[in-house]
PDB file of N, CA and C in Angstrom:
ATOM      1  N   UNK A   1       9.695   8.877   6.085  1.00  0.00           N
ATOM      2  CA  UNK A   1      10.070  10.006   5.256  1.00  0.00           C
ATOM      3  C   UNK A   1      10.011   9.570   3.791  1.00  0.00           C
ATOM      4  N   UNK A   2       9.551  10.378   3.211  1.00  0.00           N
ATOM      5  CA  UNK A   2       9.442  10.248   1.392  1.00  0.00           C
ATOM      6  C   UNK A   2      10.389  11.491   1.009  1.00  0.00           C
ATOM      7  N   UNK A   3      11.105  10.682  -0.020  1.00  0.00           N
ATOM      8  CA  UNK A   3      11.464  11.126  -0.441  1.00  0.00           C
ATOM      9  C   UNK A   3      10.981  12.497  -1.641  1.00  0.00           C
ATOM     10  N   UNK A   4       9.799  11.928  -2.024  1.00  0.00           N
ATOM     11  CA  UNK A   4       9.267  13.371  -3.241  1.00  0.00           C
ATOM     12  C   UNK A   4       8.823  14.295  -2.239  1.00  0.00           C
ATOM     13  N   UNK A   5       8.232  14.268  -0.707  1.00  0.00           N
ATOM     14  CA  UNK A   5       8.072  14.828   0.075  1.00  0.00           C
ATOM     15  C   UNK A   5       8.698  16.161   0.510  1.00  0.00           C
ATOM     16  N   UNK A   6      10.086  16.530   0.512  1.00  0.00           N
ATOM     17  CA  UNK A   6      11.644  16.675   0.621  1.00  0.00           C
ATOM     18  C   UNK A   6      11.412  17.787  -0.137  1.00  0.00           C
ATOM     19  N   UNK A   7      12.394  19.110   0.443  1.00  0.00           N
ATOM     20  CA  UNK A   7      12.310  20.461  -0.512  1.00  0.00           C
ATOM     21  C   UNK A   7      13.594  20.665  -0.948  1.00  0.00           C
ATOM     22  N   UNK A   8      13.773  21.399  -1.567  1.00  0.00           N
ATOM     23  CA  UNK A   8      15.367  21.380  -2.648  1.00  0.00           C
ATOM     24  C   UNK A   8      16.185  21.395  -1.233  1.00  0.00           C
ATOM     25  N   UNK A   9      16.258  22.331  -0.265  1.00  0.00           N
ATOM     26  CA  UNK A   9      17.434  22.400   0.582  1.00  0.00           C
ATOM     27  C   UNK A   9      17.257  21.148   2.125  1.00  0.00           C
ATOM     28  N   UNK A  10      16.325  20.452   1.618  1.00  0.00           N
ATOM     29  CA  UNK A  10      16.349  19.097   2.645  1.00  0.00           C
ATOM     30  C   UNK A  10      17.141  18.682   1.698  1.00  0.00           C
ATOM     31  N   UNK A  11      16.730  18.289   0.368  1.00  0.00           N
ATOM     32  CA  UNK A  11      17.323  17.286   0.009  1.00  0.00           C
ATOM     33  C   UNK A  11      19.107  17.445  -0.823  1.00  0.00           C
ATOM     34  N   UNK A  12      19.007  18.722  -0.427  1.00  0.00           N
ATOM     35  CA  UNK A  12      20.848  19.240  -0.444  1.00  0.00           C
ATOM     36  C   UNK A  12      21.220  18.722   0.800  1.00  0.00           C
ATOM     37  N   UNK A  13      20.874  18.824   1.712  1.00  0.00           N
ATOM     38  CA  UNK A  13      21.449  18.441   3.252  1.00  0.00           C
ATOM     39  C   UNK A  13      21.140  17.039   3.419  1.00  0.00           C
ATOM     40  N   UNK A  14      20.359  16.415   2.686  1.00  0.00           N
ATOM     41  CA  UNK A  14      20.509  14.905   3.042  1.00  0.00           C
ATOM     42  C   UNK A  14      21.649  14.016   1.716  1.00  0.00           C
ATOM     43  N   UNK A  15      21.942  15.123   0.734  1.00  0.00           N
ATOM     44  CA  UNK A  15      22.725  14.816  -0.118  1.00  0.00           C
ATOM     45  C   UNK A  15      24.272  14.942   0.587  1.00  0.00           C
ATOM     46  N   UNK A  16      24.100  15.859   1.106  1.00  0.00           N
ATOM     47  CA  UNK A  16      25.374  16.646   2.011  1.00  0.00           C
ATOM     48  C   UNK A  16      26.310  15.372   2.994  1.00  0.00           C
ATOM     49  N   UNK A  17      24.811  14.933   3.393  1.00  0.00           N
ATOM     50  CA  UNK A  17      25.356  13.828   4.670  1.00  0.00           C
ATOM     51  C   UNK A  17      25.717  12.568   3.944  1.00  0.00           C
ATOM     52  N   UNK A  18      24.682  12.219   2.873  1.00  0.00           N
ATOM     53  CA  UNK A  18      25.119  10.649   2.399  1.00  0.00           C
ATOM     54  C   UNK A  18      26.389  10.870   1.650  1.00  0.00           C
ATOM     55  N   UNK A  19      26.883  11.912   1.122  1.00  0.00           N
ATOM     56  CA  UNK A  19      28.543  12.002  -0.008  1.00  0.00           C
ATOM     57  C   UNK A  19      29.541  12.029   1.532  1.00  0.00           C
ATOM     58  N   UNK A  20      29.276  12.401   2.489  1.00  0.00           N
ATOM     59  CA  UNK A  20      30.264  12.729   3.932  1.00  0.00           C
ATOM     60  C   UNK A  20      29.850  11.110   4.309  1.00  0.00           C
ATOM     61  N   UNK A  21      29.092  10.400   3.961  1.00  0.00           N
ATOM     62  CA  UNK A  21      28.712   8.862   4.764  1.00  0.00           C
ATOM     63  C   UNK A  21      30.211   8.340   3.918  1.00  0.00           C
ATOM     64  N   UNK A  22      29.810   8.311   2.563  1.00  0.00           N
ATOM     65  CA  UNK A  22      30.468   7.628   1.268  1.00  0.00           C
ATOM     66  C   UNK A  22      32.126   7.963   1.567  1.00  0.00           C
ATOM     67  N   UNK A  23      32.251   8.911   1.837  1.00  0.00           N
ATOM     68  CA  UNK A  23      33.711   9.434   1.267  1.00  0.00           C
ATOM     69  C   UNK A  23      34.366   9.000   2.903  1.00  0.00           C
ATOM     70  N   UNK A  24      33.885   8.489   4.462  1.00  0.00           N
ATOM     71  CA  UNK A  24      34.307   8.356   5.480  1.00  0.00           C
ATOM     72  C   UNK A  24      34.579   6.356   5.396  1.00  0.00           C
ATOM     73  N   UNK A  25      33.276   6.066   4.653  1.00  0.00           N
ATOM     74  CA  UNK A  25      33.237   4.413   4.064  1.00  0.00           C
ATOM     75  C   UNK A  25      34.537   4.252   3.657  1.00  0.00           C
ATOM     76  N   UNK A  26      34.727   4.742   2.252  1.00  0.00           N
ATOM     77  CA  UNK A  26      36.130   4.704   1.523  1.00  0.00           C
ATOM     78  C   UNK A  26      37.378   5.001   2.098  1.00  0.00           C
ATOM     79  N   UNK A  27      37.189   6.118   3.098  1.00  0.00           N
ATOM     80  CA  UNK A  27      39.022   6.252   3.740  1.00  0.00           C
ATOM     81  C   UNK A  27      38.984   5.570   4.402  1.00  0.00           C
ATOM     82  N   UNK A  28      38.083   4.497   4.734  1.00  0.00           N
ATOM     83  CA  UNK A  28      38.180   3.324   6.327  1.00  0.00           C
ATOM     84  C   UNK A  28      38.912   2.157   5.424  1.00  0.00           C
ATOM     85  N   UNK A  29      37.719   2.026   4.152  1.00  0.00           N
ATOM     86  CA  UNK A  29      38.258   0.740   3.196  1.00  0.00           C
ATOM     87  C   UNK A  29      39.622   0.962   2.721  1.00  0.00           C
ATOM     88  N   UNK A  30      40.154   2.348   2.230  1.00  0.00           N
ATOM     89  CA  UNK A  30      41.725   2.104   2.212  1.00  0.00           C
ATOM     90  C   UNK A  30      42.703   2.000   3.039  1.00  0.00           C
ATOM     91  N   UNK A  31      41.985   2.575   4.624  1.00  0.00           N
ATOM     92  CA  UNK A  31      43.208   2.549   5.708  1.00  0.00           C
ATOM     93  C   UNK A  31      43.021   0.787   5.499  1.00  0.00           C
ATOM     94  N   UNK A  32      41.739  -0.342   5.067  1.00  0.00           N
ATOM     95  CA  UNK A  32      42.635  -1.469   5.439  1.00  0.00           C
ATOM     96  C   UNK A  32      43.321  -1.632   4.289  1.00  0.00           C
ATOM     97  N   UNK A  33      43.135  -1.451   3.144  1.00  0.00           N
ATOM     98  CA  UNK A  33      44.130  -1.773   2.333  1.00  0.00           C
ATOM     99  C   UNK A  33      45.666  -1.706   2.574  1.00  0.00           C
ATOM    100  N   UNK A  34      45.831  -0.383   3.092  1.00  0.00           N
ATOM    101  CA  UNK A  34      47.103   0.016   3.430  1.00  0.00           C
ATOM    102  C   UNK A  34      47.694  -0.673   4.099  1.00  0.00           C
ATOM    103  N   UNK A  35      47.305  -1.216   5.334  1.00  0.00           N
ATOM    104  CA  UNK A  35      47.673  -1.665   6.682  1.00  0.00           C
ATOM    105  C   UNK A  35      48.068  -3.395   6.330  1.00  0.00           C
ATOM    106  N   UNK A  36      47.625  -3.747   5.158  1.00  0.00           N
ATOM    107  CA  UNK A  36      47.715  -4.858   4.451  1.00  0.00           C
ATOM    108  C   UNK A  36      48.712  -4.832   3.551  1.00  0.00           C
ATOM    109  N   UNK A  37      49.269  -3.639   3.340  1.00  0.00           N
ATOM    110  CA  UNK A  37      50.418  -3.673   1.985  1.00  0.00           C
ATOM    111  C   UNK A  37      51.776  -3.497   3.008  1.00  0.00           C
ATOM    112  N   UNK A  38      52.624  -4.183   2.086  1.00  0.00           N
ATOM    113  CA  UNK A  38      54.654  -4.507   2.556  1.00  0.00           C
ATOM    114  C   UNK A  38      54.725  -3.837   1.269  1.00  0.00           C
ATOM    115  N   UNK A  39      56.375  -3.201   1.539  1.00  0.00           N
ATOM    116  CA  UNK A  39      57.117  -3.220   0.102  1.00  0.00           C
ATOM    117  C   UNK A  39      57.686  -4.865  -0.482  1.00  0.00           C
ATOM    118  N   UNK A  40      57.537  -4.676  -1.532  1.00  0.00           N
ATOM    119  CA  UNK A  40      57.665  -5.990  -1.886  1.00  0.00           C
ATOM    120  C   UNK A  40      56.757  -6.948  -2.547  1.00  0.00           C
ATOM    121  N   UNK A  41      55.572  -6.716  -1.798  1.00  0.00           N
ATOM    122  CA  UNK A  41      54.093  -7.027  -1.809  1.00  0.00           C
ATOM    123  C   UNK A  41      53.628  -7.397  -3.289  1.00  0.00           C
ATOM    124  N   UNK A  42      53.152  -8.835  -3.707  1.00  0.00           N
ATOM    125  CA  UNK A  42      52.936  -8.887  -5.280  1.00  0.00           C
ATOM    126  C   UNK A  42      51.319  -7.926  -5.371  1.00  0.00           C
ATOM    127  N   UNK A  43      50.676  -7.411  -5.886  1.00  0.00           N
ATOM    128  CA  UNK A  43      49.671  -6.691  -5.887  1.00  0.00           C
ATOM    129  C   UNK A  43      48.858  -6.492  -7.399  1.00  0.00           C
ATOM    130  N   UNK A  44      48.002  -6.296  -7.676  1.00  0.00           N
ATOM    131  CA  UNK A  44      47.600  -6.266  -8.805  1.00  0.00           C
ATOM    132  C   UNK A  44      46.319  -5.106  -8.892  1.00  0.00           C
ATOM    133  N   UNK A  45      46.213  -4.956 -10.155  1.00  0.00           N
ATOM    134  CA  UNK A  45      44.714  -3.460 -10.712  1.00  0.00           C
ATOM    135  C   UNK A  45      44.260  -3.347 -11.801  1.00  0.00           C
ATOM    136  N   UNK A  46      43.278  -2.670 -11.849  1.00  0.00           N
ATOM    137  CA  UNK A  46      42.616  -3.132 -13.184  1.00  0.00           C
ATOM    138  C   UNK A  46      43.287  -1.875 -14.299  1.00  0.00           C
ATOM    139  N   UNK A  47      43.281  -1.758 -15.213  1.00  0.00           N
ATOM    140  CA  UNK A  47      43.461  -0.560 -16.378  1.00  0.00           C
ATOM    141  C   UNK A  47      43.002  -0.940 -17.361  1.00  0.00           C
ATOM    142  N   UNK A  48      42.939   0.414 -18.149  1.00  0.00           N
ATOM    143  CA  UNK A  48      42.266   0.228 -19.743  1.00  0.00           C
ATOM    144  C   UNK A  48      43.374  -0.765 -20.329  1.00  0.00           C
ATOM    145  N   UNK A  49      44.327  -1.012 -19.995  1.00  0.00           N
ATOM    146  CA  UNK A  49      45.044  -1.930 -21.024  1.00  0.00           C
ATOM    147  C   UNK A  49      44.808  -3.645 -20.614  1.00  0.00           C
ATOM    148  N   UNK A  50      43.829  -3.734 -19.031  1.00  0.00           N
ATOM    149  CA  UNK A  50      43.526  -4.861 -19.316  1.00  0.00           C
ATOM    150  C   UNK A  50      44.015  -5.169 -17.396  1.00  0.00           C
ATOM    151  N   UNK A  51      44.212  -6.237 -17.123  1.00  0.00           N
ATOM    152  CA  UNK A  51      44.731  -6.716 -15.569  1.00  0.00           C
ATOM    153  C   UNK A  51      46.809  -6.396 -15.615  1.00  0.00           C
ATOM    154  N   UNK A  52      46.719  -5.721 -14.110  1.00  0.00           N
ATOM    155  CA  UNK A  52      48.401  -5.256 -14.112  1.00  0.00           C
ATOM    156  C   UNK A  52      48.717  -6.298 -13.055  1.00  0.00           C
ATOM    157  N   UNK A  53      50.087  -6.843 -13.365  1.00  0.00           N
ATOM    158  CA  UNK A  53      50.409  -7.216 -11.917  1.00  0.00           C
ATOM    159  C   UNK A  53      52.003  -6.517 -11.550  1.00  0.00           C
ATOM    160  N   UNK A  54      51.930  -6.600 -10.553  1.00  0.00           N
ATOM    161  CA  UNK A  54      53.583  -6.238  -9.427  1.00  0.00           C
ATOM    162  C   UNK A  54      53.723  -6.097  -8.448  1.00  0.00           C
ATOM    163  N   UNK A  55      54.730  -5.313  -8.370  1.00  0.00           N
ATOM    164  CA  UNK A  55      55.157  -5.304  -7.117  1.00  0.00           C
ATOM    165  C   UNK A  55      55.347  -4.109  -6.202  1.00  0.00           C
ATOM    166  N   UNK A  56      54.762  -3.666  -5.014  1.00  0.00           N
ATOM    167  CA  UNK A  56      54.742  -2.546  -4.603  1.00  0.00           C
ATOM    168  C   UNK A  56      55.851  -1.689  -4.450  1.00  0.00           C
ATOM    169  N   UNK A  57      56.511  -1.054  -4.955  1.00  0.00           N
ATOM    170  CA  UNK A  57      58.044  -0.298  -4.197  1.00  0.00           C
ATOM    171  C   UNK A  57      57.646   0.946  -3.772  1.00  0.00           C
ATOM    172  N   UNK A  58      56.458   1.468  -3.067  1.00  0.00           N
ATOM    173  CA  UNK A  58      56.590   2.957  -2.615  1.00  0.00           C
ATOM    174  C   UNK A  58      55.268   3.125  -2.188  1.00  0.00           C
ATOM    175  N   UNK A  59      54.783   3.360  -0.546  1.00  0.00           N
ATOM    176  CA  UNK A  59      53.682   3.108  -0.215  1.00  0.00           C
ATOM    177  C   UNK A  59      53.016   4.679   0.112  1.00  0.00           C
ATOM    178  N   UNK A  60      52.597   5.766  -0.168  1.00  0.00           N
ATOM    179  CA  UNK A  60      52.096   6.728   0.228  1.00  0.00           C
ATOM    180  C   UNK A  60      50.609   6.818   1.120  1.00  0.00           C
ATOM    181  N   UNK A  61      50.079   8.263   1.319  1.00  0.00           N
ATOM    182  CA  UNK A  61      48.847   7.597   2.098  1.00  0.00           C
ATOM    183  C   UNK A  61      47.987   8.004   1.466  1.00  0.00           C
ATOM    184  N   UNK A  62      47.413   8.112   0.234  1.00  0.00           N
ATOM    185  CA  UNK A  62      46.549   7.638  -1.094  1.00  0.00           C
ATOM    186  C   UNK A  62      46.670   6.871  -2.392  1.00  0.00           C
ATOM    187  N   UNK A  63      48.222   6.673  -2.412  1.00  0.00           N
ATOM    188  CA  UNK A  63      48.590   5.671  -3.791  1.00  0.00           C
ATOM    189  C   UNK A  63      49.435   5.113  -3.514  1.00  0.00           C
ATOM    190  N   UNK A  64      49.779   3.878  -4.091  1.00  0.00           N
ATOM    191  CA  UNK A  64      50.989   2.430  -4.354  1.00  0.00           C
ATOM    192  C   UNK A  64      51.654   3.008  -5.279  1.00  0.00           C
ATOM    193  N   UNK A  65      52.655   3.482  -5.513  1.00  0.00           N
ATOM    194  CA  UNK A  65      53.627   3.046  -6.956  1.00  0.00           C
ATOM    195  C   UNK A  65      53.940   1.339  -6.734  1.00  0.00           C
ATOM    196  N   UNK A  66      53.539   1.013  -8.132  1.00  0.00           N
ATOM    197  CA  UNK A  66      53.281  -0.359  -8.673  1.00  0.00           C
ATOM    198  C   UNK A  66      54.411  -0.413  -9.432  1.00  0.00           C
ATOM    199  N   UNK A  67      55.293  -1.771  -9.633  1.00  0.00           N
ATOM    200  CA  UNK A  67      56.514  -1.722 -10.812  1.00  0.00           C
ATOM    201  C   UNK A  67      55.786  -3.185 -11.037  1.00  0.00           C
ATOM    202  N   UNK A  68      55.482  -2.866 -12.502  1.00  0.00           N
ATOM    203  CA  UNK A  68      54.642  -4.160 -13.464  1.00  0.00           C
ATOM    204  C   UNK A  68      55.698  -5.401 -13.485  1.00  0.00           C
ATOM    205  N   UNK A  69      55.548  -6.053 -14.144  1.00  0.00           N
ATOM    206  CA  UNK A  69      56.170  -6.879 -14.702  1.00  0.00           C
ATOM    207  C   UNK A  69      57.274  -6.891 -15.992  1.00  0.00           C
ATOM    208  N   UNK A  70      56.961  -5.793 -16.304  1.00  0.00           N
ATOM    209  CA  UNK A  70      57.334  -5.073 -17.881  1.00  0.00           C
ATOM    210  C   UNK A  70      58.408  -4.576 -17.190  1.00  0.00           C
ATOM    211  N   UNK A  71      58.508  -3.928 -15.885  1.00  0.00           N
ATOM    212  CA  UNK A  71      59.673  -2.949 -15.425  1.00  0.00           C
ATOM    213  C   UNK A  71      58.477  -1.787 -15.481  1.00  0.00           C
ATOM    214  N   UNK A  72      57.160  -1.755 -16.039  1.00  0.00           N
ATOM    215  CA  UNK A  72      56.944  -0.014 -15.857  1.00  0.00           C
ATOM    216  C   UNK A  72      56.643   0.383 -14.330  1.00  0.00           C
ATOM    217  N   UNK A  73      56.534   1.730 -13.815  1.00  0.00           N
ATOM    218  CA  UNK A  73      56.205   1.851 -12.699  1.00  0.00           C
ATOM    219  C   UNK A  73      54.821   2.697 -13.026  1.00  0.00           C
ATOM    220  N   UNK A  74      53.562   2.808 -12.053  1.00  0.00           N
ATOM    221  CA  UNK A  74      52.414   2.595 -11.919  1.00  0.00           C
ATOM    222  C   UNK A  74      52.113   3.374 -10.703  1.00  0.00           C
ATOM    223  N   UNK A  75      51.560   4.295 -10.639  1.00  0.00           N
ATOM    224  CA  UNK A  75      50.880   5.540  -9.425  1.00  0.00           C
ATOM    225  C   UNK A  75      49.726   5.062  -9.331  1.00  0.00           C
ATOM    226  N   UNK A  76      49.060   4.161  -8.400  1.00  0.00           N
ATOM    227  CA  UNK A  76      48.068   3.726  -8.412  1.00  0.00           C
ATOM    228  C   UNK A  76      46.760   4.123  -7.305  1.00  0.00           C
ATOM    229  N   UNK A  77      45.892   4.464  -7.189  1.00  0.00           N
ATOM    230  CA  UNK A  77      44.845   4.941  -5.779  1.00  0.00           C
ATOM    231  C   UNK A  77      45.130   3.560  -5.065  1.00  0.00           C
ATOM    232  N   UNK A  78      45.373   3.997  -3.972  1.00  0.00           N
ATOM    233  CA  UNK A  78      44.782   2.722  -2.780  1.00  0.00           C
ATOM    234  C   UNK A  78      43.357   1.390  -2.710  1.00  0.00           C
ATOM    235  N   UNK A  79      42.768   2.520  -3.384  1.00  0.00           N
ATOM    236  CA  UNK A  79      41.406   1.865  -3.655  1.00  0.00           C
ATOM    237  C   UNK A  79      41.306   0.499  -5.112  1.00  0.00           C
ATOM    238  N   UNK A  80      42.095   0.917  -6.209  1.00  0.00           N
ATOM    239  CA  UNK A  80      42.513   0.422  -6.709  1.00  0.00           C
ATOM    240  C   UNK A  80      43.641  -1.045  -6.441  1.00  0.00           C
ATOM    241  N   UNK A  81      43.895  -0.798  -5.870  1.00  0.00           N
ATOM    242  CA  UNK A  81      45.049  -2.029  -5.129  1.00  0.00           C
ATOM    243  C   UNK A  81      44.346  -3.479  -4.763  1.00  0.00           C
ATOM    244  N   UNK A  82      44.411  -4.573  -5.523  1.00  0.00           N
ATOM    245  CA  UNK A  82      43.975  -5.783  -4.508  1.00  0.00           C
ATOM    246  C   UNK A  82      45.612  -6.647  -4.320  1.00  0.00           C
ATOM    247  N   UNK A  83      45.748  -7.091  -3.563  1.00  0.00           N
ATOM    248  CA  UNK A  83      46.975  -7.588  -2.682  1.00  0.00           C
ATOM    249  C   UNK A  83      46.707  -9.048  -2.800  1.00  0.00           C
ATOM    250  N   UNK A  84      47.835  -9.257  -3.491  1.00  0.00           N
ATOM    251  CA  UNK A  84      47.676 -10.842  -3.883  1.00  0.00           C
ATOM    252  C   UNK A  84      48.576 -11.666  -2.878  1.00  0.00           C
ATOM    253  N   UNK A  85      48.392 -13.065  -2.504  1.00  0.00           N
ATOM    254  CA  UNK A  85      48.753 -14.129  -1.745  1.00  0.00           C
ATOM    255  C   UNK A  85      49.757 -14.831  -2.245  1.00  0.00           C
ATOM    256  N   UNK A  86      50.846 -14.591  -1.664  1.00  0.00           N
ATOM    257  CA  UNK A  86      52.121 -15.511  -2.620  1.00  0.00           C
ATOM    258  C   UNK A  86      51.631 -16.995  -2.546  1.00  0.00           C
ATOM    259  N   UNK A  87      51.747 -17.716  -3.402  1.00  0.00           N
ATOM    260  CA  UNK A  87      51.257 -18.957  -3.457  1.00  0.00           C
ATOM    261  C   UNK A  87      52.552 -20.049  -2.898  1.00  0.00           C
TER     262      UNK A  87
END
């Protein structure tokens, strides 16, 4: 199959299927995130102000509330979340 081949409403329906591929990828990659997070949990994310770190206090089933280091608290996507290893 070629792609320039493809008429506007193939290539809506093959658009259709790869955003339904993408978006089934991602809720798999956060159920593991999730299944990986404790309260308590040191955790860290990226933001415009640069790398956050803390601590998880509130686990929902699309975002972490994050409490920084500062004391701020932090509504964060799941996807966003990497889960750090107490040393």
């Amino acid at each position: 199959m070629r792609i320039d081949d493809l008429t506007i409403d193939e290539l809506l329906e093959l658009n259709k299927l790869i955003c339904r591929r993408i978006e089934e990828l991602q809720a798999r990659q956060e159920l593991g995130v999730l299944s990986r997070l404790n309260l308590g949990q040191a955790v860290s994310f990226e933001t415009r102000e640069g790398q956050i770190f803390g601590r998880v206090i509130k686990i929902n089933r699309k975002t972490v509330v994050v409490q920084s280091e500062d004391q701020r608290q932090w509504k964060v996507s799941v996807a966003l979340i990497q889960p750090l290893h107490d040393v």
